[in-house]
C-alpha atoms as a PDB file:
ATOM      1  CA  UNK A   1     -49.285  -2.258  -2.432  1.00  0.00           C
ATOM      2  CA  UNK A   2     -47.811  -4.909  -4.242  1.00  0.00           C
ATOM      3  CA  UNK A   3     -44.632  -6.962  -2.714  1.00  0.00           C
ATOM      4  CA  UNK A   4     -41.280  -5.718  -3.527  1.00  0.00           C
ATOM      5  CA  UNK A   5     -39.443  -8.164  -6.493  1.00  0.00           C
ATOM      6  CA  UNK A   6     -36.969  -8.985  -4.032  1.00  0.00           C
ATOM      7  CA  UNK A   7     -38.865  -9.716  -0.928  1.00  0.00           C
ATOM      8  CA  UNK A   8     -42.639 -10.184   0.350  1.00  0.00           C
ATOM      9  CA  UNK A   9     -42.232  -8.629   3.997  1.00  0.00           C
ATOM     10  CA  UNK A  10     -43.393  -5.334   2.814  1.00  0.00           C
ATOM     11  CA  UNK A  11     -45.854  -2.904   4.620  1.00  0.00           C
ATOM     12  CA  UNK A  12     -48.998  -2.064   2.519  1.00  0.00           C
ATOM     13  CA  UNK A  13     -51.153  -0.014   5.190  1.00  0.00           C
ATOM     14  CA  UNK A  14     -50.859   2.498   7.373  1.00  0.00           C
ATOM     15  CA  UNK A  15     -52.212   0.929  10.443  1.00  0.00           C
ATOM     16  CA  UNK A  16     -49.160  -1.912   9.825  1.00  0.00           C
ATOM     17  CA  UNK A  17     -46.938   1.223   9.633  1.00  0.00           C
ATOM     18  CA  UNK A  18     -48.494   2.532  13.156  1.00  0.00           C
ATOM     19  CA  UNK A  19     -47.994  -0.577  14.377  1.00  0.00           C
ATOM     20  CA  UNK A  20     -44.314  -1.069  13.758  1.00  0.00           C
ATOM     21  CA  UNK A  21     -43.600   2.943  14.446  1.00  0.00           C
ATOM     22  CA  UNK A  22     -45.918   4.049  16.679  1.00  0.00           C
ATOM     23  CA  UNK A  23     -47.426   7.470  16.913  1.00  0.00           C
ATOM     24  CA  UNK A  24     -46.307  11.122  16.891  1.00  0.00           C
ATOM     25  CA  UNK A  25     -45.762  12.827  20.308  1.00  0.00           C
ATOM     26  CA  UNK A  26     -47.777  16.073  21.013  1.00  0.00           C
ATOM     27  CA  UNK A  27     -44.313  17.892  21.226  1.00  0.00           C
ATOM     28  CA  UNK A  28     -44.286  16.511  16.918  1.00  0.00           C
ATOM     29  CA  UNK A  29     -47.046  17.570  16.035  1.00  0.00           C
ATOM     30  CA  UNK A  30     -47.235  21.009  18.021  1.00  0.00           C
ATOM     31  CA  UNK A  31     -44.511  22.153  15.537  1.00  0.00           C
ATOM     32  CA  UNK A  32     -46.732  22.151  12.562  1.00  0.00           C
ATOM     33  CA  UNK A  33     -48.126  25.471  11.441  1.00  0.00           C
ATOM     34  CA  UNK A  34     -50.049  26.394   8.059  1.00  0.00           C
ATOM     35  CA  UNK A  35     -47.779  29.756   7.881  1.00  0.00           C
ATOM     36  CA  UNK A  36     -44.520  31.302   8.709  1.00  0.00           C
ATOM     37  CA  UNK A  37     -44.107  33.206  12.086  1.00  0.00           C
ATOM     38  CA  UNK A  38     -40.876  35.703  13.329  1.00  0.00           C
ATOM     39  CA  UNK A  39     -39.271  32.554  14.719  1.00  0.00           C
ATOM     40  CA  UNK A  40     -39.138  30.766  11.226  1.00  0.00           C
ATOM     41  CA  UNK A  41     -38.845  33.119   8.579  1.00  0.00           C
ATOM     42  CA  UNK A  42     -35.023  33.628   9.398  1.00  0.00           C
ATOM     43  CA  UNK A  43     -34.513  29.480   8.526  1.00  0.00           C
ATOM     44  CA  UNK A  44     -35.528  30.885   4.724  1.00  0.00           C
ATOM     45  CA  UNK A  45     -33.767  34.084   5.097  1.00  0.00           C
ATOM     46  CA  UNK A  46     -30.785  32.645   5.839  1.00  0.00           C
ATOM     47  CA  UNK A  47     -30.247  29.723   3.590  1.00  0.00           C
ATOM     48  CA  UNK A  48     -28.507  29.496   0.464  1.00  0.00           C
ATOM     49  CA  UNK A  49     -29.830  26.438  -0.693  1.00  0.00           C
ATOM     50  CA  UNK A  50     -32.892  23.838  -0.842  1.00  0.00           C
ATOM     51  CA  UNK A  51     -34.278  20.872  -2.392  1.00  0.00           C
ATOM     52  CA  UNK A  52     -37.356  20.907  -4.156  1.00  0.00           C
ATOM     53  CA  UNK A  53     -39.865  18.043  -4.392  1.00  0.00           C
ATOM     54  CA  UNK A  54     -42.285  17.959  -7.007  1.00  0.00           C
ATOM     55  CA  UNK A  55     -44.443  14.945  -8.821  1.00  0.00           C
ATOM     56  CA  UNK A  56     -46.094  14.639 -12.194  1.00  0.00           C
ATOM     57  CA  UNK A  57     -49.924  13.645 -13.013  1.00  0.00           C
ATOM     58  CA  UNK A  58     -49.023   9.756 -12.276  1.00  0.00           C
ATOM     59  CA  UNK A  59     -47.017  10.829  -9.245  1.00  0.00           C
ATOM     60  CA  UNK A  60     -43.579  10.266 -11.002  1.00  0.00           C
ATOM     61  CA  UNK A  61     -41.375  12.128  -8.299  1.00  0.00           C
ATOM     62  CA  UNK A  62     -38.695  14.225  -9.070  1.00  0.00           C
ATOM     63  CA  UNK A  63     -36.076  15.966  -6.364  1.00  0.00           C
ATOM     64  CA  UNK A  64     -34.032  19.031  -7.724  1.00  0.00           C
ATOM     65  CA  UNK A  65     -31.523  21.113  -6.109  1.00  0.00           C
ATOM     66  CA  UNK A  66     -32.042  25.110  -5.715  1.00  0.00           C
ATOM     67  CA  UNK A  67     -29.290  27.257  -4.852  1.00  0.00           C
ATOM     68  CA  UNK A  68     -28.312  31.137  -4.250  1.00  0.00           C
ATOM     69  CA  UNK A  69     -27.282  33.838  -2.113  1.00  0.00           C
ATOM     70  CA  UNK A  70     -28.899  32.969   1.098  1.00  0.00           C
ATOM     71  CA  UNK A  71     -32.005  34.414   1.278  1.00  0.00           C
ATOM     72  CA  UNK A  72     -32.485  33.946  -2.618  1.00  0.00           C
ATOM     73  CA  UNK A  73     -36.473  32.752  -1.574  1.00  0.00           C
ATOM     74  CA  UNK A  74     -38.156  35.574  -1.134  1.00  0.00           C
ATOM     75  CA  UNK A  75     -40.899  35.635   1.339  1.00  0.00           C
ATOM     76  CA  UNK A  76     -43.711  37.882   0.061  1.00  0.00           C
ATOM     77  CA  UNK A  77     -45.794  36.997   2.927  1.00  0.00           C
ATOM     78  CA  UNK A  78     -46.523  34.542   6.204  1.00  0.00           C
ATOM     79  CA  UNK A  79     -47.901  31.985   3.300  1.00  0.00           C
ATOM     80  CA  UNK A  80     -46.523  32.720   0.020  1.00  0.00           C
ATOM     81  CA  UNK A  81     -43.251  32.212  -1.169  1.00  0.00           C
ATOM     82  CA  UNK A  82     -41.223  32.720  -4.463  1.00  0.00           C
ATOM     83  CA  UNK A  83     -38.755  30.964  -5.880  1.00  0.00           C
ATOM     84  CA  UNK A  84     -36.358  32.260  -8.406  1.00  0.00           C
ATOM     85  CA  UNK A  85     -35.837  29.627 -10.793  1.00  0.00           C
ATOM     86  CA  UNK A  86     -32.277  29.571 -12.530  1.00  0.00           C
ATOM     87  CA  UNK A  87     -30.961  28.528 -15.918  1.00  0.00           C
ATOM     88  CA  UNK A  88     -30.335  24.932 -15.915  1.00  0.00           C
ATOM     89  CA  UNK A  89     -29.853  22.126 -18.039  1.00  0.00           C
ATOM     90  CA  UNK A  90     -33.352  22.637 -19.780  1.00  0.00           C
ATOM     91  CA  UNK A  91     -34.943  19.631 -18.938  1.00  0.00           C
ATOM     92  CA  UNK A  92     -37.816  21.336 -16.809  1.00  0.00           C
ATOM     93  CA  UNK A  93     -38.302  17.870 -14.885  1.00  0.00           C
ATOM     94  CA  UNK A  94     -39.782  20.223 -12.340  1.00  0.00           C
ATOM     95  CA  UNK A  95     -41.103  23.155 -13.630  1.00  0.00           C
ATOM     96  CA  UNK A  96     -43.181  20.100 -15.939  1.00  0.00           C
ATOM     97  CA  UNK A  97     -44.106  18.523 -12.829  1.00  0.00           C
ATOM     98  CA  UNK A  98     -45.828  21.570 -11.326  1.00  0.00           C
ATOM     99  CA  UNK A  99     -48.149  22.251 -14.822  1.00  0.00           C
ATOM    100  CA  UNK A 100     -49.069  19.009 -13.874  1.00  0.00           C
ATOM    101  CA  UNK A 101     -49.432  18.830 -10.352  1.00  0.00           C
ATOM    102  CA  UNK A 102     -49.246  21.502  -8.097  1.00  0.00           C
ATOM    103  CA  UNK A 103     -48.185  20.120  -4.971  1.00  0.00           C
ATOM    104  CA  UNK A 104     -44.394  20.656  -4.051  1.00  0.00           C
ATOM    105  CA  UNK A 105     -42.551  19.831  -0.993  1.00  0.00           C
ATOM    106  CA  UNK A 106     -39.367  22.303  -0.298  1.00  0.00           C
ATOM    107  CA  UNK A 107     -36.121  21.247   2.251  1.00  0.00           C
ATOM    108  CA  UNK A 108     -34.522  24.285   3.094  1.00  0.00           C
ATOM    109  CA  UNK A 109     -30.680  23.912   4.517  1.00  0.00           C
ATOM    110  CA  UNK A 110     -28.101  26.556   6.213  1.00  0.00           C
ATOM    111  CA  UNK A 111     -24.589  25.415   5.944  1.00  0.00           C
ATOM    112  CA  UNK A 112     -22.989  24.318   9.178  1.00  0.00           C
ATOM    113  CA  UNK A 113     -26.506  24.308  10.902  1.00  0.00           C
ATOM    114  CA  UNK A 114     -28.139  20.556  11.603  1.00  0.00           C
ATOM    115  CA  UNK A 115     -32.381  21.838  11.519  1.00  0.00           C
ATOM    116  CA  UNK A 116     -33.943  22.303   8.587  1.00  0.00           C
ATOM    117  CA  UNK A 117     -37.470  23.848   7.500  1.00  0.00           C
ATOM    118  CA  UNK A 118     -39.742  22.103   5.742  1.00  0.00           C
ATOM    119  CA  UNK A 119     -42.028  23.699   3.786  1.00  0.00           C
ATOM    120  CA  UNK A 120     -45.229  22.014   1.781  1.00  0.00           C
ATOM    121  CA  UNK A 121     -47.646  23.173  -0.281  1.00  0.00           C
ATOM    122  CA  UNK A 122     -49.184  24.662  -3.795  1.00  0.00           C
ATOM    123  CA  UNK A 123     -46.558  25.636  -6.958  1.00  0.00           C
ATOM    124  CA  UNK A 124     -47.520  28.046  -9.455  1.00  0.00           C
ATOM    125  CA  UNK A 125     -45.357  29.126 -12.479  1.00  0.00           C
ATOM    126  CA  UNK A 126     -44.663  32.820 -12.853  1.00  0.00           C
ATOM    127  CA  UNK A 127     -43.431  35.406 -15.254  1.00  0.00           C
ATOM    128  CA  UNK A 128     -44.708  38.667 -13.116  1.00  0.00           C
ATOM    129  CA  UNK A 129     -41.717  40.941 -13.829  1.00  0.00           C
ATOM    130  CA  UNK A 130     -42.210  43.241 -10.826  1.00  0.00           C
ATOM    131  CA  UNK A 131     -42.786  40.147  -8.459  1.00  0.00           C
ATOM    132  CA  UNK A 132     -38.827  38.372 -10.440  1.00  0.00           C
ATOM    133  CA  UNK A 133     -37.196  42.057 -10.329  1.00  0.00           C
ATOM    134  CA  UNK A 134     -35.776  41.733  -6.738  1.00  0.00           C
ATOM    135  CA  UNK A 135     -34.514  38.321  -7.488  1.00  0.00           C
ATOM    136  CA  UNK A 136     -31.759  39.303  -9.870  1.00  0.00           C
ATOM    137  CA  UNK A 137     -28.706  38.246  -8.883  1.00  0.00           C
ATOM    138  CA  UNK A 138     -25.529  40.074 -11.302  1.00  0.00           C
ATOM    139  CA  UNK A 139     -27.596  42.617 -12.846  1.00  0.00           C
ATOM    140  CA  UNK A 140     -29.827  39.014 -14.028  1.00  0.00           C
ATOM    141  CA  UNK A 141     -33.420  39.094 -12.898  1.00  0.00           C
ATOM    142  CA  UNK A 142     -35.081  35.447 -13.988  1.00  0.00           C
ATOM    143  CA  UNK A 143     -37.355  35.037 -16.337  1.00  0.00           C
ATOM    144  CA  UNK A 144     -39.616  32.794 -14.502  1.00  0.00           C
ATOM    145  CA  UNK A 145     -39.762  31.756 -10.672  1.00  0.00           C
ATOM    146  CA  UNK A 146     -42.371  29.653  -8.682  1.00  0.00           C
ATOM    147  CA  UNK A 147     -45.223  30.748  -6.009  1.00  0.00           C
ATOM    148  CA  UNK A 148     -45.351  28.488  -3.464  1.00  0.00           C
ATOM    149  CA  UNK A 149     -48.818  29.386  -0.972  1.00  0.00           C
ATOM    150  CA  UNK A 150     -47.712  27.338   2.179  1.00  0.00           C
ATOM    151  CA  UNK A 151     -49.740  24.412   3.569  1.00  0.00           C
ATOM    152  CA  UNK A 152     -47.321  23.112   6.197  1.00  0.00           C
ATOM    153  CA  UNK A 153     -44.620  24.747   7.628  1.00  0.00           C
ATOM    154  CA  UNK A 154     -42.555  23.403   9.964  1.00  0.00           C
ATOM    155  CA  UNK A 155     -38.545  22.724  11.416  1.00  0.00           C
ATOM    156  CA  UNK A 156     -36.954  19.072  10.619  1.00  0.00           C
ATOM    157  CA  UNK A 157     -34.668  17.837  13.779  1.00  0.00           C
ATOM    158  CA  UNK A 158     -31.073  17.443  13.389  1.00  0.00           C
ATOM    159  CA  UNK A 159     -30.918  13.935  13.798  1.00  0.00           C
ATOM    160  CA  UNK A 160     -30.075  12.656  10.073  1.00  0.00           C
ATOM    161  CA  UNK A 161     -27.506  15.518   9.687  1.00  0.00           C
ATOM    162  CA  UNK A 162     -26.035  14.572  12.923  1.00  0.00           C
ATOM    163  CA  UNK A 163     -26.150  11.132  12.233  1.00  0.00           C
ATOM    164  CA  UNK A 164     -24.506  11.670   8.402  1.00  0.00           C
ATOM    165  CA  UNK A 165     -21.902  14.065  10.119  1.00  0.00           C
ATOM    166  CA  UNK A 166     -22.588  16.336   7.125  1.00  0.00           C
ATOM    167  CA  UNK A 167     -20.981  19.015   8.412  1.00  0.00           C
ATOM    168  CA  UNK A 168     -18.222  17.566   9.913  1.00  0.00           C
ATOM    169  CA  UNK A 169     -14.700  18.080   8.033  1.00  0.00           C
ATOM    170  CA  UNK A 170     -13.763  15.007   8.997  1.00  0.00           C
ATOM    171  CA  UNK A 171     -16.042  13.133   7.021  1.00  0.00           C
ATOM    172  CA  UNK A 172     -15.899  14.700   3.407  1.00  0.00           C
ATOM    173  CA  UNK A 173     -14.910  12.882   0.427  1.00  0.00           C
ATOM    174  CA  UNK A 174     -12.428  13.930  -1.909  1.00  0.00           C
ATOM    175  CA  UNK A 175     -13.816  14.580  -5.392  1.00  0.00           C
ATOM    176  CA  UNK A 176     -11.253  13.003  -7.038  1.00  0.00           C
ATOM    177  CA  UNK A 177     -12.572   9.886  -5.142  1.00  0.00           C
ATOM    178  CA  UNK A 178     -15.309   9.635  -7.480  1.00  0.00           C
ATOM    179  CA  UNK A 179     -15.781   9.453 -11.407  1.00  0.00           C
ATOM    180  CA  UNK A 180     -15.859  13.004 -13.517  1.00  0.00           C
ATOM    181  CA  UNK A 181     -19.037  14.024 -14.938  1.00  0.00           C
ATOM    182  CA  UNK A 182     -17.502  13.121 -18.091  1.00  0.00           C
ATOM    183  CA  UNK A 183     -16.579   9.497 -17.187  1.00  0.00           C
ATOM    184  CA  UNK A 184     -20.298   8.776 -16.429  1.00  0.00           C
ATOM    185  CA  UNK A 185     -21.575  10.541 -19.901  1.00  0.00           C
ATOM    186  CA  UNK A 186     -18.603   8.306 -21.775  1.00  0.00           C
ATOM    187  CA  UNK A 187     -19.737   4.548 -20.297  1.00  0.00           C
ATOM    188  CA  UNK A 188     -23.283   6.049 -21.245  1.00  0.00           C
ATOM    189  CA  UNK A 189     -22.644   7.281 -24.857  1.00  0.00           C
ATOM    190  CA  UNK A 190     -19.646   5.344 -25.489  1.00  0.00           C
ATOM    191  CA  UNK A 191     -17.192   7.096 -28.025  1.00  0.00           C
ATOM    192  CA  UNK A 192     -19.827  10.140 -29.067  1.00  0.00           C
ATOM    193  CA  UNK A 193     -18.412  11.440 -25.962  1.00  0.00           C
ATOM    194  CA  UNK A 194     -14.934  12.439 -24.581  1.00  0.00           C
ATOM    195  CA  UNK A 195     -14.698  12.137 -21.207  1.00  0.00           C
ATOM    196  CA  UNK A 196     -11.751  14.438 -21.136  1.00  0.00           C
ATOM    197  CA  UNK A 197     -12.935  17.156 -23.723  1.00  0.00           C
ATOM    198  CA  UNK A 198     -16.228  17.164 -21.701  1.00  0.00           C
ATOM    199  CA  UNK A 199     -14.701  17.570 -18.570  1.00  0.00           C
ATOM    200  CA  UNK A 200     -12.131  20.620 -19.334  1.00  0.00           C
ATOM    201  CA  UNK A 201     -15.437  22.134 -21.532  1.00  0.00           C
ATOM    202  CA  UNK A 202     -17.388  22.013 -18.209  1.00  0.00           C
ATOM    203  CA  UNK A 203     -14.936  23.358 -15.996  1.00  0.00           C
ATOM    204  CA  UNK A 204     -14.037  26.054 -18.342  1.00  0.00           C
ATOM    205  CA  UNK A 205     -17.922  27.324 -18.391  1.00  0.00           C
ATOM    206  CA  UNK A 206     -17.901  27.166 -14.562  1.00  0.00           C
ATOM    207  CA  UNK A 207     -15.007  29.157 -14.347  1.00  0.00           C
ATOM    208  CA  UNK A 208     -16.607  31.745 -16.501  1.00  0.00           C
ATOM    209  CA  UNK A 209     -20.062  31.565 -14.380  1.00  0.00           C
ATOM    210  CA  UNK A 210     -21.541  31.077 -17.847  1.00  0.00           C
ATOM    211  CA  UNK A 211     -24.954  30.380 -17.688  1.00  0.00           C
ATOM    212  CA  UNK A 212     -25.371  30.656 -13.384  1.00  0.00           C
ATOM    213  CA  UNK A 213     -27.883  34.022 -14.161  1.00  0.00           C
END
């Protein structure tokens, strides 16, 4: 590993990484399974939401949001999952990313609740209408989802959720705190794009669900 451009106290190797962490406990690493059990399944079941991690060829890494009904990833079996995969915004970053490499990483989160499941292994892209059909969501069943055949399975402690206060009220941020989607694509593009006209466009689509299924 090369040094950082703005400073040389890096750490290139793991046993420098041991060194300043330590090890895993035997409590740690007794958590890690290869499949899905009665005790873990209902972590997928119930949440409405996940992040998927996915790299390209060169390892290019790429983080996308997933979200549904909870218990939109179905669970065909104790290691093989399917995800339904949405309309979007066409870019593909990850759907690309798995054609090239086939190793994912997927967070799955329950609102109000601080673990998490983690879930890592192989992607593959799929079409199979009967395995999509009981994934439609509005009458919609998706044209493509991905297979995931589990490698590591395993719950994620609490401790940067409770340290965030994510789910504490007290802590959210107003939206109107922040710049509009359309302020951000203006200082981008310049005058090719109103900030304003791209904002009420945007929120009018929304409203109509237009494009969700």
């Amino acid at each position: 590993m090369h040094p950082h451009r703005l400073t040389a106290a890096t750490i290139g190797s793991e046993a420098a990484l041991r060194e300043l962490l330590g090890e895993p406990t035997a409590l740690v690493r007794a958590k890690l399974s290869d499949r899905l059990n009665p005790l873990t399944r209902p972590f997928i079941e119930r949440s409405p939401f996940l992040c998927l991690a996915t790299a390209d060829a060169d390892g290019r890494c790429d983080v996308s949001p997933r979200g549904d009904p909870r218990g939109f990833v179905r669970i065909l079996d104790d290691v093989t999952l399917l995800v339904p995969e949405r309309p979007g915004n066409r870019l593909a970053d990850s759907l690309r990313n798995i054609i090239q490499n086939p190793y994912v990483g997927l967070l799955f989160v329950i609102p109000g609740v601080s673990d998490t499941f983690r879930v890592n292994g192989r992607a593959t892209l799929t079409t199979d209408a009967a395995l999509l059909a009981p994934c439609a969501v509005e009458g919609k069943a998706p044209r493509l989802g991905i297979l995931v055949d589990i490698e590591a399975a395993y719950t994620q402690c609490s401790k940067a959720f409770l340290r965030s206060q994510l789910w504490d009220p007290a802590g959210y941020t107003d939206r109107a705190e922040l710049p509009t989607n359309g302020q951000i694509v203006h200082a981008l593009q310049g005058d090719r794009v109103d900030a304003a006209a791209y904002d009420a466009e945007r929120a009018e689509r929304y409203a109509r669900r237009e494009g969700f299924y």
